[in-house]
PDB file of N, CA and C in Angstrom:
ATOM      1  N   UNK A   1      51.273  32.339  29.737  1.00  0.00           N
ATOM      2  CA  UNK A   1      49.861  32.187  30.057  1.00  0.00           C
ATOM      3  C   UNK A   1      49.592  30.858  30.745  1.00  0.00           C
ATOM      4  N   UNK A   2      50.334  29.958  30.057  1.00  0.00           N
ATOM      5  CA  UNK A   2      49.770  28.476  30.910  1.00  0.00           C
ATOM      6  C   UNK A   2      50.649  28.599  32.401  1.00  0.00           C
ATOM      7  N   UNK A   3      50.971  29.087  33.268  1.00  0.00           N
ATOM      8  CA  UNK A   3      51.765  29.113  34.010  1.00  0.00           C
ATOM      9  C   UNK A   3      50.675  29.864  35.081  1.00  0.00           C
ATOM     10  N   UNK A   4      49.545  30.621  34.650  1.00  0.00           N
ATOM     11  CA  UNK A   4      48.401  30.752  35.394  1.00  0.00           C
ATOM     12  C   UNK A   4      47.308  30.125  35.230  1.00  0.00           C
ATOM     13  N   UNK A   5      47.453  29.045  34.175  1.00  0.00           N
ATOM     14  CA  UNK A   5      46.519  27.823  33.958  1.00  0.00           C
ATOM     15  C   UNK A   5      45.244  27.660  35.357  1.00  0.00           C
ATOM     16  N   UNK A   6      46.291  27.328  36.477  1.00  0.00           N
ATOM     17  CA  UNK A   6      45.745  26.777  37.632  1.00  0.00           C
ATOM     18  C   UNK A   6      45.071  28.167  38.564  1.00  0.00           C
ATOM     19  N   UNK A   7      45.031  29.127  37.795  1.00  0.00           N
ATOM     20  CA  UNK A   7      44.599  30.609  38.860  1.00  0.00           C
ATOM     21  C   UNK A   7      42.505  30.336  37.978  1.00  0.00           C
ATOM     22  N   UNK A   8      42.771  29.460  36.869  1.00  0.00           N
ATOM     23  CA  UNK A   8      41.707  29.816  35.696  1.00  0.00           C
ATOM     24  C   UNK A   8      40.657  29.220  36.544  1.00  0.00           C
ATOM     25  N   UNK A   9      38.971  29.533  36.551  1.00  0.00           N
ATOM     26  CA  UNK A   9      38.181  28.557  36.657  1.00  0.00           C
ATOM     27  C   UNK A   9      37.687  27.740  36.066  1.00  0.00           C
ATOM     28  N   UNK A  10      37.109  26.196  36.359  1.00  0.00           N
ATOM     29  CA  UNK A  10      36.911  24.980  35.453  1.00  0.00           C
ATOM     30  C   UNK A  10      36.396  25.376  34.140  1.00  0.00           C
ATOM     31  N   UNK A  11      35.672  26.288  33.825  1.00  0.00           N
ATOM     32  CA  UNK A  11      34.766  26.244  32.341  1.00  0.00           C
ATOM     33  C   UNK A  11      36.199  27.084  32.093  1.00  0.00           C
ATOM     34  N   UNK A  12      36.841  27.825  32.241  1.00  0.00           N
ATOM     35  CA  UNK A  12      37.431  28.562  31.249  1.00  0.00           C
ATOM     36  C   UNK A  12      38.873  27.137  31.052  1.00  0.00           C
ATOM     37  N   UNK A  13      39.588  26.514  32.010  1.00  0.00           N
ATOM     38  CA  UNK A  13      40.442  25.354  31.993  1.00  0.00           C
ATOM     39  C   UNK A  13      39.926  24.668  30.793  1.00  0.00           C
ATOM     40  N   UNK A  14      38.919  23.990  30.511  1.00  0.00           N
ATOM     41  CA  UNK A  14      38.153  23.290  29.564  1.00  0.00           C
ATOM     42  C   UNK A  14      38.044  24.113  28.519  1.00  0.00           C
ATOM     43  N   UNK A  15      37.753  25.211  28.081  1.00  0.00           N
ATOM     44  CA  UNK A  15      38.141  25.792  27.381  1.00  0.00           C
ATOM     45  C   UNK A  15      38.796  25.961  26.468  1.00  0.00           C
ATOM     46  N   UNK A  16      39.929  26.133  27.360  1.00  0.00           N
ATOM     47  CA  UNK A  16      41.357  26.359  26.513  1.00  0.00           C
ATOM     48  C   UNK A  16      42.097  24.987  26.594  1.00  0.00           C
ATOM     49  N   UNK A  17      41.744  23.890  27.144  1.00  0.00           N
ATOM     50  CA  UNK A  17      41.922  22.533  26.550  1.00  0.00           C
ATOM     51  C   UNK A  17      41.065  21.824  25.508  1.00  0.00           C
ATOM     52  N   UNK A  18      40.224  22.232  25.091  1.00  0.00           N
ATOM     53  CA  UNK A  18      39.159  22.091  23.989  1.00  0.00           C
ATOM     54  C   UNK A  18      40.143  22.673  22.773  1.00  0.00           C
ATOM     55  N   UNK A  19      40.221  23.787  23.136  1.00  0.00           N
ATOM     56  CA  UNK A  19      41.176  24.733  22.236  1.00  0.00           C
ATOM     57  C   UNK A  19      42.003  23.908  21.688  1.00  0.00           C
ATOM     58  N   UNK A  20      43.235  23.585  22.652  1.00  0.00           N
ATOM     59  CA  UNK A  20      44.019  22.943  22.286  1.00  0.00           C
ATOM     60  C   UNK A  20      44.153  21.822  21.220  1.00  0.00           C
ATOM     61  N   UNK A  21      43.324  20.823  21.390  1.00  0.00           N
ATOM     62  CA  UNK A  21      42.915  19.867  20.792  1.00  0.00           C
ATOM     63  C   UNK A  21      42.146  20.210  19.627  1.00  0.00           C
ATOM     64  N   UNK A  22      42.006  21.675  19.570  1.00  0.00           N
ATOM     65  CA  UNK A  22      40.897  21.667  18.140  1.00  0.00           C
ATOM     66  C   UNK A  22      41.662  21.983  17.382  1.00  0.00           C
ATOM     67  N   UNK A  23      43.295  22.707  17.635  1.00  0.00           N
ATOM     68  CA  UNK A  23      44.136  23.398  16.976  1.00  0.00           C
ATOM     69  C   UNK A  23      45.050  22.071  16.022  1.00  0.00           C
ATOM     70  N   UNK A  24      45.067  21.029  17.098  1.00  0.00           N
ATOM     71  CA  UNK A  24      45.759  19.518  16.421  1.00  0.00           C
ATOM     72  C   UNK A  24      45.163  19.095  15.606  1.00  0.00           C
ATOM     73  N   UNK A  25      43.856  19.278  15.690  1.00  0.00           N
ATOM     74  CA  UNK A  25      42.778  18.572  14.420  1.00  0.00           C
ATOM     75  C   UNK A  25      42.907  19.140  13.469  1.00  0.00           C
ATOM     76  N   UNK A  26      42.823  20.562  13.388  1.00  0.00           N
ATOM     77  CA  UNK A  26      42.763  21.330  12.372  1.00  0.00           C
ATOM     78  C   UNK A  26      43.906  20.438  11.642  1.00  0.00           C
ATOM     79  N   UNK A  27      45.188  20.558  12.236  1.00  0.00           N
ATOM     80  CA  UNK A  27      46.397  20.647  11.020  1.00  0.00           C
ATOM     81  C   UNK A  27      46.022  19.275   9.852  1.00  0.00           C
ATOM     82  N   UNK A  28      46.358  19.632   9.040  1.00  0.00           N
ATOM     83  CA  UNK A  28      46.438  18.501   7.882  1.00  0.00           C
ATOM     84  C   UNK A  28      47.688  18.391   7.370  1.00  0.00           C
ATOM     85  N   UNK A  29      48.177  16.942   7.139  1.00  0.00           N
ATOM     86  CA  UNK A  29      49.216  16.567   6.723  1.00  0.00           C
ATOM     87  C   UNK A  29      49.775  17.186   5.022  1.00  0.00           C
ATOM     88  N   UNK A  30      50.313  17.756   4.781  1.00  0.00           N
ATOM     89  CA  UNK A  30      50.663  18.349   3.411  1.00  0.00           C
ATOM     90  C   UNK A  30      50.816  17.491   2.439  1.00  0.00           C
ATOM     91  N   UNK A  31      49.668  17.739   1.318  1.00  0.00           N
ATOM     92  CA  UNK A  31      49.441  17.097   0.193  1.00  0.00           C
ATOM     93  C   UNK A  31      48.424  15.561   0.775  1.00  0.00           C
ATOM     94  N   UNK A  32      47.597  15.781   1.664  1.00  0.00           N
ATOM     95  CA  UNK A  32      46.711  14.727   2.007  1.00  0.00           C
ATOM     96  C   UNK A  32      45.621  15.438   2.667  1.00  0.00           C
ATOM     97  N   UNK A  33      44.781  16.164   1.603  1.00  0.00           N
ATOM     98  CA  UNK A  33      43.606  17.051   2.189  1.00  0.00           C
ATOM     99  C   UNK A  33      42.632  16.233   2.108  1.00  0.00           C
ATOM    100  N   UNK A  34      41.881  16.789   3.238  1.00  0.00           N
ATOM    101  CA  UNK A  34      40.541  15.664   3.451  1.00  0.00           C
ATOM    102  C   UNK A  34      39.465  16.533   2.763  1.00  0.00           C
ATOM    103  N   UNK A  35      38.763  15.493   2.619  1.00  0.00           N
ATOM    104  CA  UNK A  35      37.580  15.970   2.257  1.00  0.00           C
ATOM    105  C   UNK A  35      36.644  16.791   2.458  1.00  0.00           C
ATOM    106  N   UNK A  36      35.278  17.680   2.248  1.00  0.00           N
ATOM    107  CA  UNK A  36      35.192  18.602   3.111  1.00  0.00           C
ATOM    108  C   UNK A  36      33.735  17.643   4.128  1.00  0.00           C
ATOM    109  N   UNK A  37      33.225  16.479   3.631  1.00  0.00           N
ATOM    110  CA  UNK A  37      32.580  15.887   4.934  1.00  0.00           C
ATOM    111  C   UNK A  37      33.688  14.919   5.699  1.00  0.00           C
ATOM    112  N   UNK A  38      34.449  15.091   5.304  1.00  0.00           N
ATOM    113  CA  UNK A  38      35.416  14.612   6.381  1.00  0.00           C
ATOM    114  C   UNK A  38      36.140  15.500   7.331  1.00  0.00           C
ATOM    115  N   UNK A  39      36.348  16.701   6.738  1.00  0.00           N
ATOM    116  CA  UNK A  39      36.874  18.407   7.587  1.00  0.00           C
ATOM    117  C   UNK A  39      35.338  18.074   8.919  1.00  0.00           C
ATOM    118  N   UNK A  40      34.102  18.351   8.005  1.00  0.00           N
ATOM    119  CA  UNK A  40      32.902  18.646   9.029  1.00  0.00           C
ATOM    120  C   UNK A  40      32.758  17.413  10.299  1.00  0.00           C
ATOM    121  N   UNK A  41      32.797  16.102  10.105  1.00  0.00           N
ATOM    122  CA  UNK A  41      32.980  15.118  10.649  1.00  0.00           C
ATOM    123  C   UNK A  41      34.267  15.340  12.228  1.00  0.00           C
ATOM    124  N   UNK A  42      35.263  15.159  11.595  1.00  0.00           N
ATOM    125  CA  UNK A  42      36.215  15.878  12.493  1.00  0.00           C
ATOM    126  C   UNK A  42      36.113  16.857  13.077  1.00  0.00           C
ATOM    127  N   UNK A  43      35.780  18.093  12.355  1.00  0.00           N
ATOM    128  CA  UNK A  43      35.336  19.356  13.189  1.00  0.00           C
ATOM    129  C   UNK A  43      34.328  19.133  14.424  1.00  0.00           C
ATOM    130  N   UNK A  44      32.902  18.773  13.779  1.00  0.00           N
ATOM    131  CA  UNK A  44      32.147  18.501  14.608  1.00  0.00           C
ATOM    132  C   UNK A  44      32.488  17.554  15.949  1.00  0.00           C
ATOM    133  N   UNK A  45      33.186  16.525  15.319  1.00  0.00           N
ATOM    134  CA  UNK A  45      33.944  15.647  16.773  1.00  0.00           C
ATOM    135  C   UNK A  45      34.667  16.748  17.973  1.00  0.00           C
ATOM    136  N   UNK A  46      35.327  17.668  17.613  1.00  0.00           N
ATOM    137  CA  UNK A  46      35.773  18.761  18.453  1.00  0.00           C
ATOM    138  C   UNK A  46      35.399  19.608  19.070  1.00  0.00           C
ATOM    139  N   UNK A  47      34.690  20.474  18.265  1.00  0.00           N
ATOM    140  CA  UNK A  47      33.656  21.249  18.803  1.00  0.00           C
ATOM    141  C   UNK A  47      32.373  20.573  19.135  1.00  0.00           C
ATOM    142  N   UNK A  48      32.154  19.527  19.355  1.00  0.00           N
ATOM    143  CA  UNK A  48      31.034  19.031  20.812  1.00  0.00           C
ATOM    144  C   UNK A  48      31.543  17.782  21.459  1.00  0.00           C
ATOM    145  N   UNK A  49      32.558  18.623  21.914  1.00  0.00           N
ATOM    146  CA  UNK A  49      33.297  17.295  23.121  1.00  0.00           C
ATOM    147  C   UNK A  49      33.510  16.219  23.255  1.00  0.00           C
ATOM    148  N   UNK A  50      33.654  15.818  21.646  1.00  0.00           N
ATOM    149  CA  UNK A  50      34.264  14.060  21.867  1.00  0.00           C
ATOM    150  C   UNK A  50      35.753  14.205  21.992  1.00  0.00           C
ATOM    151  N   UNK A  51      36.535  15.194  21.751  1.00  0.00           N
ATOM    152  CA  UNK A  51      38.171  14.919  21.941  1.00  0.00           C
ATOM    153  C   UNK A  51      38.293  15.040  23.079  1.00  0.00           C
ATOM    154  N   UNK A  52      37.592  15.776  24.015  1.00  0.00           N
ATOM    155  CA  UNK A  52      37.653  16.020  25.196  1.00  0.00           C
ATOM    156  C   UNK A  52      38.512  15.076  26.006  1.00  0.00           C
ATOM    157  N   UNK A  53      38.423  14.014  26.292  1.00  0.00           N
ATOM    158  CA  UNK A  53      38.752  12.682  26.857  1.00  0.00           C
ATOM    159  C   UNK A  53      40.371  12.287  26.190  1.00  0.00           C
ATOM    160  N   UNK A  54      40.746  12.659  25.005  1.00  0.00           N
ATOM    161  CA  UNK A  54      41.573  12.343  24.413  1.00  0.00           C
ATOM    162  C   UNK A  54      43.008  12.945  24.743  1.00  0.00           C
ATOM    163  N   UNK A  55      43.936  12.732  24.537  1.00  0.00           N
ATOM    164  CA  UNK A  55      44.916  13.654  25.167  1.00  0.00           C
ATOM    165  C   UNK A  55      45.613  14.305  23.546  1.00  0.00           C
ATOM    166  N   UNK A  56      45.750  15.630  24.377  1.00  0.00           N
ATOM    167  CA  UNK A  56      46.246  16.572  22.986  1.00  0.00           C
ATOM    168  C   UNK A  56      47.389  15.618  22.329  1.00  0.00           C
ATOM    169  N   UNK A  57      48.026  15.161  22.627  1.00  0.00           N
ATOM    170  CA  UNK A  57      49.179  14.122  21.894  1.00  0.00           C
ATOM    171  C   UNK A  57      48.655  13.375  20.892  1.00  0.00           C
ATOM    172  N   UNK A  58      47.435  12.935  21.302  1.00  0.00           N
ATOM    173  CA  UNK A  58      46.599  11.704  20.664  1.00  0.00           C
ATOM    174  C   UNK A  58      45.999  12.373  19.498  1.00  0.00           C
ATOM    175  N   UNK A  59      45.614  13.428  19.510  1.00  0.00           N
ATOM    176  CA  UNK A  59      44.527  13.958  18.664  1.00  0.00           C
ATOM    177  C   UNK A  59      44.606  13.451  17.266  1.00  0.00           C
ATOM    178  N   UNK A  60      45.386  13.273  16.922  1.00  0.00           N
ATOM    179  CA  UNK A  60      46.229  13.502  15.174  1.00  0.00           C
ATOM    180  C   UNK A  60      45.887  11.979  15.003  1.00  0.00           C
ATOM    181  N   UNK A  61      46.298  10.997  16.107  1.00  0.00           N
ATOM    182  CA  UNK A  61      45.971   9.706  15.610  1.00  0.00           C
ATOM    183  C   UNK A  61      44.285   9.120  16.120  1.00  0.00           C
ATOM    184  N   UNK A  62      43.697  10.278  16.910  1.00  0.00           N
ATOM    185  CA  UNK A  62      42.158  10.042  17.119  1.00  0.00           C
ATOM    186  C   UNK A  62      41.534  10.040  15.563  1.00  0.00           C
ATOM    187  N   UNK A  63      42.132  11.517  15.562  1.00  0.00           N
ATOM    188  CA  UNK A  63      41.253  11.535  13.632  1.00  0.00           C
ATOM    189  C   UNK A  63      41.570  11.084  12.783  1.00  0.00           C
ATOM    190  N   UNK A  64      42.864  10.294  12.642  1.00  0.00           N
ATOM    191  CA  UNK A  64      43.345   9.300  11.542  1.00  0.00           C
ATOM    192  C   UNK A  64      42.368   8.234  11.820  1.00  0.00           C
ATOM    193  N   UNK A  65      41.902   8.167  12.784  1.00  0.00           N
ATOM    194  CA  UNK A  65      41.811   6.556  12.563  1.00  0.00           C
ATOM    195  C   UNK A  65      40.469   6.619  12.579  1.00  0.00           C
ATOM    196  N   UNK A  66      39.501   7.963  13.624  1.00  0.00           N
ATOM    197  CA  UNK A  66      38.172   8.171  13.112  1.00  0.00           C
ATOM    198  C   UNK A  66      37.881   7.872  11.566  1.00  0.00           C
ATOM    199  N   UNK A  67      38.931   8.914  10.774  1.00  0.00           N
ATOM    200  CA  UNK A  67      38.630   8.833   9.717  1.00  0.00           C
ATOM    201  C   UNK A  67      38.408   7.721   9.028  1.00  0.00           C
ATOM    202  N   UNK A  68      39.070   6.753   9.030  1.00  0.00           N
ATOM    203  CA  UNK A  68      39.415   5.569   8.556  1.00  0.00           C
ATOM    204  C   UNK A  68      38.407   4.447   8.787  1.00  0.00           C
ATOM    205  N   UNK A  69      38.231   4.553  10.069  1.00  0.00           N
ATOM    206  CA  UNK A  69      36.659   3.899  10.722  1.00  0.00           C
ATOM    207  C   UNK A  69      35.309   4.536   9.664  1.00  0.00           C
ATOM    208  N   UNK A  70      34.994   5.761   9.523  1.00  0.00           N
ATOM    209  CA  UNK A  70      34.125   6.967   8.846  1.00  0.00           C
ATOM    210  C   UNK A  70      33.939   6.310   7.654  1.00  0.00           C
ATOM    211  N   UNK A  71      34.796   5.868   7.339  1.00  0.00           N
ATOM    212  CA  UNK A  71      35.400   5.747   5.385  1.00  0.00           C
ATOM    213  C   UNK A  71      34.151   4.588   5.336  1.00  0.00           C
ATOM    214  N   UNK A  72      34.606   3.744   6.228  1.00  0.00           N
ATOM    215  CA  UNK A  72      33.997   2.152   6.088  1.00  0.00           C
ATOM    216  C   UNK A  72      32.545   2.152   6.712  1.00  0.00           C
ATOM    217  N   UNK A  73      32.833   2.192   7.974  1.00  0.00           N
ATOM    218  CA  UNK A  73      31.325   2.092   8.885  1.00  0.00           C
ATOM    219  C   UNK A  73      30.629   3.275   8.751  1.00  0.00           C
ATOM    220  N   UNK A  74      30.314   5.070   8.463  1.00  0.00           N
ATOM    221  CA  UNK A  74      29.984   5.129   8.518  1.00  0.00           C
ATOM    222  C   UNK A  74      29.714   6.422   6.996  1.00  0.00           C
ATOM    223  N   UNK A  75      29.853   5.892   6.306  1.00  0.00           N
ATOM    224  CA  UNK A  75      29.941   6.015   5.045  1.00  0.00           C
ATOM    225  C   UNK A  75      28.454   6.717   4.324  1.00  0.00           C
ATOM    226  N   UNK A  76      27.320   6.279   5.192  1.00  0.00           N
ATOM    227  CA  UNK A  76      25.980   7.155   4.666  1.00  0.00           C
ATOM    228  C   UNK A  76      26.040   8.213   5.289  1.00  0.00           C
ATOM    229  N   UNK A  77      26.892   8.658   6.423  1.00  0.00           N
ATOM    230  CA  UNK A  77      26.975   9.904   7.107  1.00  0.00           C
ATOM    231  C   UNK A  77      27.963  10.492   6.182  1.00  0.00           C
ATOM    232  N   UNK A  78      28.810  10.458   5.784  1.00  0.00           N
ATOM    233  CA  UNK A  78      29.438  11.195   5.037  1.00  0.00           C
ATOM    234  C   UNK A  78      29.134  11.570   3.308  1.00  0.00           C
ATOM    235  N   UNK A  79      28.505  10.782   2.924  1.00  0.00           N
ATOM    236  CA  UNK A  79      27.649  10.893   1.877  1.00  0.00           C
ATOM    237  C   UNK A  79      26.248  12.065   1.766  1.00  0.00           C
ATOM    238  N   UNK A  80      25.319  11.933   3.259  1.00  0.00           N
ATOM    239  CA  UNK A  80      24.773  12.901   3.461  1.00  0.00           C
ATOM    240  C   UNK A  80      25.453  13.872   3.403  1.00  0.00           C
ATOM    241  N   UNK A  81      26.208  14.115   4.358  1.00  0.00           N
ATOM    242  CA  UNK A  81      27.075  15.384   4.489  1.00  0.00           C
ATOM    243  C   UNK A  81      27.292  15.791   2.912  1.00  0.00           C
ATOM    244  N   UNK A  82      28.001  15.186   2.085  1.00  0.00           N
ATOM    245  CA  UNK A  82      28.293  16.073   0.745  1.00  0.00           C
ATOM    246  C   UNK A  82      27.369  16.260  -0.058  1.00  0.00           C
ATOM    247  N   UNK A  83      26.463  15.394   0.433  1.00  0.00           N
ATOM    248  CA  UNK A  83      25.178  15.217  -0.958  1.00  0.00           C
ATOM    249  C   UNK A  83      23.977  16.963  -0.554  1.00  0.00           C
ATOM    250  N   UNK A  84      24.354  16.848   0.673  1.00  0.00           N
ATOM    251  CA  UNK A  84      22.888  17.678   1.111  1.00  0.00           C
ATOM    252  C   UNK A  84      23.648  19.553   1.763  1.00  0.00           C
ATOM    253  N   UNK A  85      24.821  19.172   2.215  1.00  0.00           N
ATOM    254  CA  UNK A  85      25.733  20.560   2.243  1.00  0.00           C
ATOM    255  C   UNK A  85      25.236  21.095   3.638  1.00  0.00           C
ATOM    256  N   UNK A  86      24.871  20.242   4.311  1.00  0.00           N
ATOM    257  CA  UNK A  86      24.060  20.752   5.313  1.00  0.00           C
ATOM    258  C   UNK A  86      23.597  19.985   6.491  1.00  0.00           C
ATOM    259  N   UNK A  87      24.082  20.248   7.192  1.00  0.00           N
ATOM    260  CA  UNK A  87      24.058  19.313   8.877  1.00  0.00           C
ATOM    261  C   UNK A  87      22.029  19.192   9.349  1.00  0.00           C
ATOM    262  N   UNK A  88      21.572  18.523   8.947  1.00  0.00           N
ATOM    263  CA  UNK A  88      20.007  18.789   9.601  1.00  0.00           C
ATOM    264  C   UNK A  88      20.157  17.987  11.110  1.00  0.00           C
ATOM    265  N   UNK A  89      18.789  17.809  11.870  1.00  0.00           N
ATOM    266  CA  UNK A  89      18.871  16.966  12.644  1.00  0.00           C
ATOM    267  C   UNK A  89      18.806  15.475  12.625  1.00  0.00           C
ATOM    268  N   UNK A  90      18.541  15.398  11.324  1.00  0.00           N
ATOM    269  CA  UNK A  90      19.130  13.762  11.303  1.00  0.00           C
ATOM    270  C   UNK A  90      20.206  13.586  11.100  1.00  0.00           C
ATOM    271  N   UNK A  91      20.981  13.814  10.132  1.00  0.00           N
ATOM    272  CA  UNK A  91      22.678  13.646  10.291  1.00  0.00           C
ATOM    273  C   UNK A  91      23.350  14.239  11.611  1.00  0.00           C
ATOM    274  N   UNK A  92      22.909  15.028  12.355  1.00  0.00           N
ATOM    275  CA  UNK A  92      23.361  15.358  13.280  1.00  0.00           C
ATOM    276  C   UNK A  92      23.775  14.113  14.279  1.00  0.00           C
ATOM    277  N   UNK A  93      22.208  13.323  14.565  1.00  0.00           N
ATOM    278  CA  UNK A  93      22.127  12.923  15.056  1.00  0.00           C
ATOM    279  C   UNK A  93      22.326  11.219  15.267  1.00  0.00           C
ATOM    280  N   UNK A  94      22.857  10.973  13.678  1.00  0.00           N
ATOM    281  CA  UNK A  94      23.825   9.975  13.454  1.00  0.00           C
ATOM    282  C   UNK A  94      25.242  10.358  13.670  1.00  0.00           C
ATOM    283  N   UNK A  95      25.356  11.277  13.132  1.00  0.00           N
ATOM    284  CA  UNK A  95      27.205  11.658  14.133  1.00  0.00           C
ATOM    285  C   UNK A  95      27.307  11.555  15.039  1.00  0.00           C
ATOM    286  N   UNK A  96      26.244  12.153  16.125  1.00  0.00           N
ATOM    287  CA  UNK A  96      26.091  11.760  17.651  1.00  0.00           C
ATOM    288  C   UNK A  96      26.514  10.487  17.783  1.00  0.00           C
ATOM    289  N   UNK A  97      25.288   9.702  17.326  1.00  0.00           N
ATOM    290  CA  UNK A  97      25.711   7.723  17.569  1.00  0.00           C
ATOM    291  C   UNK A  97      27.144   7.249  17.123  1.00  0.00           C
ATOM    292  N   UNK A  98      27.245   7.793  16.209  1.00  0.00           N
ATOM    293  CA  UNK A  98      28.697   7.489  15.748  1.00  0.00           C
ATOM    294  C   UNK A  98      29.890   7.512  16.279  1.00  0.00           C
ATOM    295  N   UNK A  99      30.043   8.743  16.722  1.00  0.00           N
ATOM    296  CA  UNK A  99      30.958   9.824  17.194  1.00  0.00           C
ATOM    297  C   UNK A  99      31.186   8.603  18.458  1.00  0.00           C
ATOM    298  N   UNK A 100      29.580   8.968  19.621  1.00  0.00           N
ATOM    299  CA  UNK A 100      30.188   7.888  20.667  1.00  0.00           C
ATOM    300  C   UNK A 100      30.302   7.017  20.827  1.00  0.00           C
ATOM    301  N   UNK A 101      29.895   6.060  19.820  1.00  0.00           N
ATOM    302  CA  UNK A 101      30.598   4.443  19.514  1.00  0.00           C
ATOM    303  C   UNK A 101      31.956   4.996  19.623  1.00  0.00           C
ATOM    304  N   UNK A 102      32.364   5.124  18.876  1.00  0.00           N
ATOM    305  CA  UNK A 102      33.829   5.419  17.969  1.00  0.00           C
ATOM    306  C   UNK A 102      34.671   5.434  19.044  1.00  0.00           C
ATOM    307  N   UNK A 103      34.001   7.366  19.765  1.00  0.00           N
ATOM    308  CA  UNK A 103      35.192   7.737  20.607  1.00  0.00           C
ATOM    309  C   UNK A 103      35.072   6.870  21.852  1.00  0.00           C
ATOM    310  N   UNK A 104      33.948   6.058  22.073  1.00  0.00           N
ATOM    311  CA  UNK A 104      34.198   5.024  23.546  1.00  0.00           C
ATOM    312  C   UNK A 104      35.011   3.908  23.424  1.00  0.00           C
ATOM    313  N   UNK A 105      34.789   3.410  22.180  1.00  0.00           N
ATOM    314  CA  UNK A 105      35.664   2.268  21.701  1.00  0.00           C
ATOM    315  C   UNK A 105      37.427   3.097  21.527  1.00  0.00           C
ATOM    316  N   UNK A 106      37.668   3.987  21.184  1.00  0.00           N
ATOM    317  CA  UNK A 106      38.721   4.541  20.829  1.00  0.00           C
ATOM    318  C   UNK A 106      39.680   4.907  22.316  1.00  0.00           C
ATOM    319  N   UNK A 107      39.206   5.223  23.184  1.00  0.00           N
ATOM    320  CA  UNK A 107      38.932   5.800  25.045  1.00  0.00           C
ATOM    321  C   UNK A 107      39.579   4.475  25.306  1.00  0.00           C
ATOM    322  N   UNK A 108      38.264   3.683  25.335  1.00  0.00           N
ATOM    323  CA  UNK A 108      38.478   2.025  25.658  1.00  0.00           C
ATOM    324  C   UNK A 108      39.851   1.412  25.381  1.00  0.00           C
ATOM    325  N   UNK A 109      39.740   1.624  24.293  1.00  0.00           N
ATOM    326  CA  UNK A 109      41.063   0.662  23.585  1.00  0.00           C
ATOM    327  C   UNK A 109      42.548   1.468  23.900  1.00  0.00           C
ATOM    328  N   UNK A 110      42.515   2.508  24.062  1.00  0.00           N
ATOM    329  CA  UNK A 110      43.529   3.684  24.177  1.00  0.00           C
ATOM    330  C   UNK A 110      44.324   3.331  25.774  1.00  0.00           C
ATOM    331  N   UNK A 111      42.951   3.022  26.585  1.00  0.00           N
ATOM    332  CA  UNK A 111      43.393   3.015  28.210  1.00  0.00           C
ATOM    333  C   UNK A 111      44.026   1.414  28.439  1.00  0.00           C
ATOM    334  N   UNK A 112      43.535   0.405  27.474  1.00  0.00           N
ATOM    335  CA  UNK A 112      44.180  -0.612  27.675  1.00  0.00           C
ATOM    336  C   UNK A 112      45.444  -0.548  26.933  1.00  0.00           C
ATOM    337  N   UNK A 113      45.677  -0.574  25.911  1.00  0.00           N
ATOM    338  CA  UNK A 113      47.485  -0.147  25.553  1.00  0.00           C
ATOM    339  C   UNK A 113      48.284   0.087  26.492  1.00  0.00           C
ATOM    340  N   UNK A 114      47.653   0.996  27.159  1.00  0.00           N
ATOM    341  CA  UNK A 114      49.012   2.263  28.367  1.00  0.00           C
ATOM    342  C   UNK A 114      49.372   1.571  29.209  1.00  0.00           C
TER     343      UNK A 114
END
């Protein structure tokens, strides 16, 4: 299938590179299950286009270290999340802020390494 990758048009290409990257997130390391506002956190980072930018290689150490950032800085978002079971538009819309701090600083810092 990837070998007609380049026959695909742009929304469906994006697509199935979204895909990709959502399939890396998913996995969890055995015997180190996350939490489930930490599953939603991550999830949500995927499914609305912050990995996008990231390269499928990266993914595994995007959300390690999201996470890890999450734990500390943004810690009333994840608290909502378990306390209330339920994404409203205000937590939404602190993940938003979050998310693109995070993933610009994460982008940022990623392109200077290389």
């Amino acid at each position: 299938f990837a070998q007609f990758a380049s026959d695909l048009d742009p929304a469906t290409q994006k697509l199935l590179a979204r895909g990709a990257r959502l399939t890396q997130l998913l996995k969890q390391p055995q015997y180190s299950p996350l939490t489930m506002e930490e599953q939603v956190l991550s999830i949500y980072a995927g499914t609305h286009g912050y990995l996008d930018e990231i390269e499928v290689a990266d993914v595994s150490d995007y959300e390690q270290r999201l996470l890890d950032d999450a734990r500390v800085n943004a810690k009333p978002i994840l608290d909502s999340i378990r306390e209330q079971q339920k994404l409203d538009d205000k937590i939404e819309a602190e993940m938003n802020k979050y998310l693109e701090k995070f993933t610009k600083g994460y982008v940022s810092a990623h392109k200077k390494a290389a």
